[in-house]
C-alpha atoms as a PDB file:
ATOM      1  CA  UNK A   1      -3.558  44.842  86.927  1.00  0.00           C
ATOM      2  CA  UNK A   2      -6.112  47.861  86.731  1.00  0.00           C
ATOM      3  CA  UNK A   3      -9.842  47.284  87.611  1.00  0.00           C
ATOM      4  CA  UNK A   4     -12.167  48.956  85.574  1.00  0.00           C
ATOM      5  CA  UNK A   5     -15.933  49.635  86.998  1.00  0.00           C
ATOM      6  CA  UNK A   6     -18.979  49.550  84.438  1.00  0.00           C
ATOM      7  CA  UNK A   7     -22.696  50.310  84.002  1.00  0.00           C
ATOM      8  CA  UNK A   8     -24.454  47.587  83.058  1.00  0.00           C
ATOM      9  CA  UNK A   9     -28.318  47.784  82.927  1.00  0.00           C
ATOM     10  CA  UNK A  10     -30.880  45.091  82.616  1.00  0.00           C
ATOM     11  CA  UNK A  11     -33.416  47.040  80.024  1.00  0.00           C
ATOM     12  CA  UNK A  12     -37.419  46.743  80.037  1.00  0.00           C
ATOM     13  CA  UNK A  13     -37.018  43.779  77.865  1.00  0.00           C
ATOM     14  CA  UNK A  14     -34.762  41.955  79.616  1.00  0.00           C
ATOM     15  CA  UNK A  15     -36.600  42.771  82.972  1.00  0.00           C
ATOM     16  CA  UNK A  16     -40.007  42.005  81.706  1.00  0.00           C
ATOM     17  CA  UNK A  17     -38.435  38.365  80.490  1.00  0.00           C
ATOM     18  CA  UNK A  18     -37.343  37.782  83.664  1.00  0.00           C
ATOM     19  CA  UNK A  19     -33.578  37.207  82.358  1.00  0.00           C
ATOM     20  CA  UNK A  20     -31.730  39.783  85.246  1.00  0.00           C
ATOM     21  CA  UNK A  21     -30.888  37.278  86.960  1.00  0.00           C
ATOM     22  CA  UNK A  22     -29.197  35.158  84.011  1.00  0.00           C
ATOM     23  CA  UNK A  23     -27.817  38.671  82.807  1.00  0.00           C
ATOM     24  CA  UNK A  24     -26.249  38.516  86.208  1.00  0.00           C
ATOM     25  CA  UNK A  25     -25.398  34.892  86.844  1.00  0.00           C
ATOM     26  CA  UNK A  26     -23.198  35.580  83.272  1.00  0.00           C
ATOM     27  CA  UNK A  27     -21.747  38.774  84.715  1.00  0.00           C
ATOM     28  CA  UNK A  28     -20.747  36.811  88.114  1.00  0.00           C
ATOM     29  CA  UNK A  29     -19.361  33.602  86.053  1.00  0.00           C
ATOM     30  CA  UNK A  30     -17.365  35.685  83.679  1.00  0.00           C
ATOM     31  CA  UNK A  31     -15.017  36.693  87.056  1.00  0.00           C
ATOM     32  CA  UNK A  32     -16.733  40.508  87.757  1.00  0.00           C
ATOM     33  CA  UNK A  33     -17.785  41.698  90.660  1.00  0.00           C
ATOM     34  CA  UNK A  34     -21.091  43.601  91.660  1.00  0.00           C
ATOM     35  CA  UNK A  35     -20.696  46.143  93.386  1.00  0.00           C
ATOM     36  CA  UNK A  36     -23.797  48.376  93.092  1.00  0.00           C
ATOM     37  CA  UNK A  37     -27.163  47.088  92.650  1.00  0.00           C
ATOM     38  CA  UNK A  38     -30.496  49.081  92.062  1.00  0.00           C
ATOM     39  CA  UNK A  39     -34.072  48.280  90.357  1.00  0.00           C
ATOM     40  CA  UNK A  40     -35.745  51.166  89.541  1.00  0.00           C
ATOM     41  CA  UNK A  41     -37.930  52.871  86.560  1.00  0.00           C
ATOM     42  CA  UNK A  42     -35.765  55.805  85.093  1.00  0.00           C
ATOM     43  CA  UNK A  43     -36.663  58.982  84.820  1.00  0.00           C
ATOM     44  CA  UNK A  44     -36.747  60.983  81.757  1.00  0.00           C
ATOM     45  CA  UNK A  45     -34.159  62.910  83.619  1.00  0.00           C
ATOM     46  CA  UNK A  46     -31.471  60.044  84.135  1.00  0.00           C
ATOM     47  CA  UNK A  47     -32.140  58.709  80.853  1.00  0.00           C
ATOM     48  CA  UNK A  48     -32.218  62.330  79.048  1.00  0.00           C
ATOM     49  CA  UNK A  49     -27.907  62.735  80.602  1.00  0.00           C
ATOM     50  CA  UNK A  50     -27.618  58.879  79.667  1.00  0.00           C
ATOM     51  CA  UNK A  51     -28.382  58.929  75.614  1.00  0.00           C
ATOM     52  CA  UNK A  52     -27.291  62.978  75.648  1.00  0.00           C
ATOM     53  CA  UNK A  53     -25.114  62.103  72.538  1.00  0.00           C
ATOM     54  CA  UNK A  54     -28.156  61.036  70.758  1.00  0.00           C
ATOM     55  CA  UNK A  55     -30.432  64.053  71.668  1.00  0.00           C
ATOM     56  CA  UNK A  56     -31.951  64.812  68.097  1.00  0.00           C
ATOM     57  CA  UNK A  57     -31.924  61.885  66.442  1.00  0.00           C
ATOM     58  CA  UNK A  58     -35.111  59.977  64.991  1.00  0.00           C
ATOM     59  CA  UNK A  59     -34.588  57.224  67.926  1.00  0.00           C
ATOM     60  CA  UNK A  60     -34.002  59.243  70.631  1.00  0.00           C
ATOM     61  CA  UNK A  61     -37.504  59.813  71.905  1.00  0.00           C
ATOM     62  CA  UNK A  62     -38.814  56.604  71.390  1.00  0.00           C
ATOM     63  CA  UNK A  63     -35.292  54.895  72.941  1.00  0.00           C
ATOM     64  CA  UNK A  64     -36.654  57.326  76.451  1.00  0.00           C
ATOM     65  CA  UNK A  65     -40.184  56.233  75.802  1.00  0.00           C
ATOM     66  CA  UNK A  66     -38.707  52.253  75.885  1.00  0.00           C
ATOM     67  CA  UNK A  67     -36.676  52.835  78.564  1.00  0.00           C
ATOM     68  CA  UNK A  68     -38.564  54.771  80.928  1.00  0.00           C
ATOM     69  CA  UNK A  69     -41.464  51.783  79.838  1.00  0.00           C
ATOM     70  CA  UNK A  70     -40.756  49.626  83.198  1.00  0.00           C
ATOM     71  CA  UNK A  71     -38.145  48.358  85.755  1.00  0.00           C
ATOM     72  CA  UNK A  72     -34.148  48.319  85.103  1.00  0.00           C
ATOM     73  CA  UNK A  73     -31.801  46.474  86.987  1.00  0.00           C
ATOM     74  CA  UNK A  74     -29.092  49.010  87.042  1.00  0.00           C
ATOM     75  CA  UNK A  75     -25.401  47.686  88.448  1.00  0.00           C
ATOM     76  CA  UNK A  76     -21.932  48.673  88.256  1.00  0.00           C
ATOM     77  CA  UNK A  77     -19.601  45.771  87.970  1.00  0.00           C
ATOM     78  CA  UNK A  78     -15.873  45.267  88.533  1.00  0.00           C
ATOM     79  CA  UNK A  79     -13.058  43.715  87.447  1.00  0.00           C
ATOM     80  CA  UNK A  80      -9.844  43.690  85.202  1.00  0.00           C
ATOM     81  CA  UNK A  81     -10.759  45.221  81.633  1.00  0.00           C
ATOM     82  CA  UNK A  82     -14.789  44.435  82.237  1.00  0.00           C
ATOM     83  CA  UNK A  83     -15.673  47.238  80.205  1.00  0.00           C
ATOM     84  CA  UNK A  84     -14.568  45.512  76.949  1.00  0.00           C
ATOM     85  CA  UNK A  85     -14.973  42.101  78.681  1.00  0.00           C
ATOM     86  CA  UNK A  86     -19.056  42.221  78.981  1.00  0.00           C
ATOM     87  CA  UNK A  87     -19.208  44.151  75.972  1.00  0.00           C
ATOM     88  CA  UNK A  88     -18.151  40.646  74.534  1.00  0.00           C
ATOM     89  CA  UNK A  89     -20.610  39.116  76.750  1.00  0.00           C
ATOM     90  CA  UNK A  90     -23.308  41.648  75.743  1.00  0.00           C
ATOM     91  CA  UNK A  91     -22.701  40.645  71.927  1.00  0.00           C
ATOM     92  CA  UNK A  92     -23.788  42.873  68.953  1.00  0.00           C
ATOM     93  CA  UNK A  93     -26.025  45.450  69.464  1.00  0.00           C
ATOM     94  CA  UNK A  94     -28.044  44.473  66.800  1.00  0.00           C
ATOM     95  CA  UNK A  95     -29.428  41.133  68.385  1.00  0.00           C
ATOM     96  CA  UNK A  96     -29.705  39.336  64.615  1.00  0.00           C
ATOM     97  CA  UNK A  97     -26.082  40.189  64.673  1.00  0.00           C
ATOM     98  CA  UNK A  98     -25.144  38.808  67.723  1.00  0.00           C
ATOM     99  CA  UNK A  99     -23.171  35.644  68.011  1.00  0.00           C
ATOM    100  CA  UNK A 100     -24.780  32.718  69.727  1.00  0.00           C
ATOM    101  CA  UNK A 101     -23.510  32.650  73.089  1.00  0.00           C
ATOM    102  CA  UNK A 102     -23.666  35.764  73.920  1.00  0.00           C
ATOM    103  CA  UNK A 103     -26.982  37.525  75.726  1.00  0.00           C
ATOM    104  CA  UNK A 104     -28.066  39.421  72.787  1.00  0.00           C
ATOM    105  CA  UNK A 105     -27.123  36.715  70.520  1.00  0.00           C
ATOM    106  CA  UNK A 106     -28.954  33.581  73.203  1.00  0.00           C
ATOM    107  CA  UNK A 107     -31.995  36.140  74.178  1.00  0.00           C
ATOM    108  CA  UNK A 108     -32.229  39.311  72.097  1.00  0.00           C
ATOM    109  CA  UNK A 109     -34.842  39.508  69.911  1.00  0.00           C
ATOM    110  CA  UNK A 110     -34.879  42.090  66.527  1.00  0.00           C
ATOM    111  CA  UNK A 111     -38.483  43.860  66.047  1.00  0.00           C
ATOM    112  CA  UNK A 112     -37.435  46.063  63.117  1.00  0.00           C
ATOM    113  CA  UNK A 113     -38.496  48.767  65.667  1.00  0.00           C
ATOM    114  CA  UNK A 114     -36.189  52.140  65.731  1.00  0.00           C
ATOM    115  CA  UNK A 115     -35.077  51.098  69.576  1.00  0.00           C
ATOM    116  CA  UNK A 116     -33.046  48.196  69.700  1.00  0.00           C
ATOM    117  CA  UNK A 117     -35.008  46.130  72.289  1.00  0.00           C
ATOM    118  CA  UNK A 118     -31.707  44.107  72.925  1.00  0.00           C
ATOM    119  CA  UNK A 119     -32.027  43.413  76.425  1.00  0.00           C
ATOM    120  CA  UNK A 120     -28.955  44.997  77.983  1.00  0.00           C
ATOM    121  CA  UNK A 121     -26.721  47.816  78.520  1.00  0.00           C
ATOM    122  CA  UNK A 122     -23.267  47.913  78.718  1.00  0.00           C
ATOM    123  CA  UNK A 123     -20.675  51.375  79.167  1.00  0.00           C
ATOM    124  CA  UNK A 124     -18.532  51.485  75.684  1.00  0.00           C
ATOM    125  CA  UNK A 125     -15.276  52.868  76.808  1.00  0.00           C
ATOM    126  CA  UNK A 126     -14.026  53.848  81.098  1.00  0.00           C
ATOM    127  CA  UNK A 127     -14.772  57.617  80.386  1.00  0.00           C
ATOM    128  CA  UNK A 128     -18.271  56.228  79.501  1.00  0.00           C
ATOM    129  CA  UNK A 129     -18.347  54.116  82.560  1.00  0.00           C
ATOM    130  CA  UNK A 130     -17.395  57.230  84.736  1.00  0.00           C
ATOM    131  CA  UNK A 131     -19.552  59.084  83.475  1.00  0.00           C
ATOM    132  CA  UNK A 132     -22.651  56.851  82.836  1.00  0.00           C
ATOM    133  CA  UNK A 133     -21.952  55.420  86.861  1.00  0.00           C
ATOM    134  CA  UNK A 134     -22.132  59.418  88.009  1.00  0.00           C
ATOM    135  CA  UNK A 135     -25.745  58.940  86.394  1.00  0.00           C
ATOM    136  CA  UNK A 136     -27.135  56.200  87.855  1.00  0.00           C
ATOM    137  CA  UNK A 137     -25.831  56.191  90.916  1.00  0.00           C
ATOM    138  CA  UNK A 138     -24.699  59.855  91.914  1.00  0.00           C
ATOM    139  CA  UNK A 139     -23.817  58.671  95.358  1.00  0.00           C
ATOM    140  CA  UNK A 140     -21.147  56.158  94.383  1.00  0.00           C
END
């Protein structure tokens, strides 16, 4: 069995609602691990490597602007295939899309904004995960 590592991050949304610690608490029931743990307001920096791929398009400044807005919980979870695993636990990005049940789908709220205010983060694939954890927490 091969364990996989993650990013997930706790947005300003999420954070401002006061939902980390259900955001964790679902992490932690689902059978991962959490294994690095950090609150902190990005930097235009972190996030600018973070959404690199979207550098240039219409969302990207105002996606830095929301997430450099306030506090992140920032953690890199653990466990066999948790990369796809809280993926499913994220839900849809789109949080009108997302299935009851899941933390988009039970908390996320759409505001026909251009950023997705969908409360979490999770890596989409391990070469993500690698590289988004080198980000976040260059020491790990």
């Amino acid at each position: 069995m091969t364990i996989e590592r993650s990013l997930v991050l706790v947005k300003p949304d999420g954070f401002q609602r006061g939902l980390t610690g259900e955001v964790l608490r679902r992490v932690e029931a689902k059978g991962y691990t959490l294994s690095v743990l950090a609150i902190l307001t990005p930097t235009r920096e972190v996030l600018a490597q973070h959404y690199a791929e979207h550098e240039g398009k219409p969302f990207y400044e105002p996606l830095l602007e929301f997430m450099s807005s306030g506090l992140v919980t920032a953690a890199v979870i653990e466990g066999h295939d948790c990369v796809k695993g809280f993926r499913a636990l994220a839900g849809a990005t789109n949080p009108t899309d997302a299935a009851p049940g899941t933390i988009r789908g039970d908390f996320g709220r759409d505001w026909g904004t251009a950023v997705q205010q969908n409360i979490v983060h999770g890596s989409d694939s391990v070469e993500s995960a690698t590289r988004e954890i080198g980000i976040w927490f260059p020491q790990s």
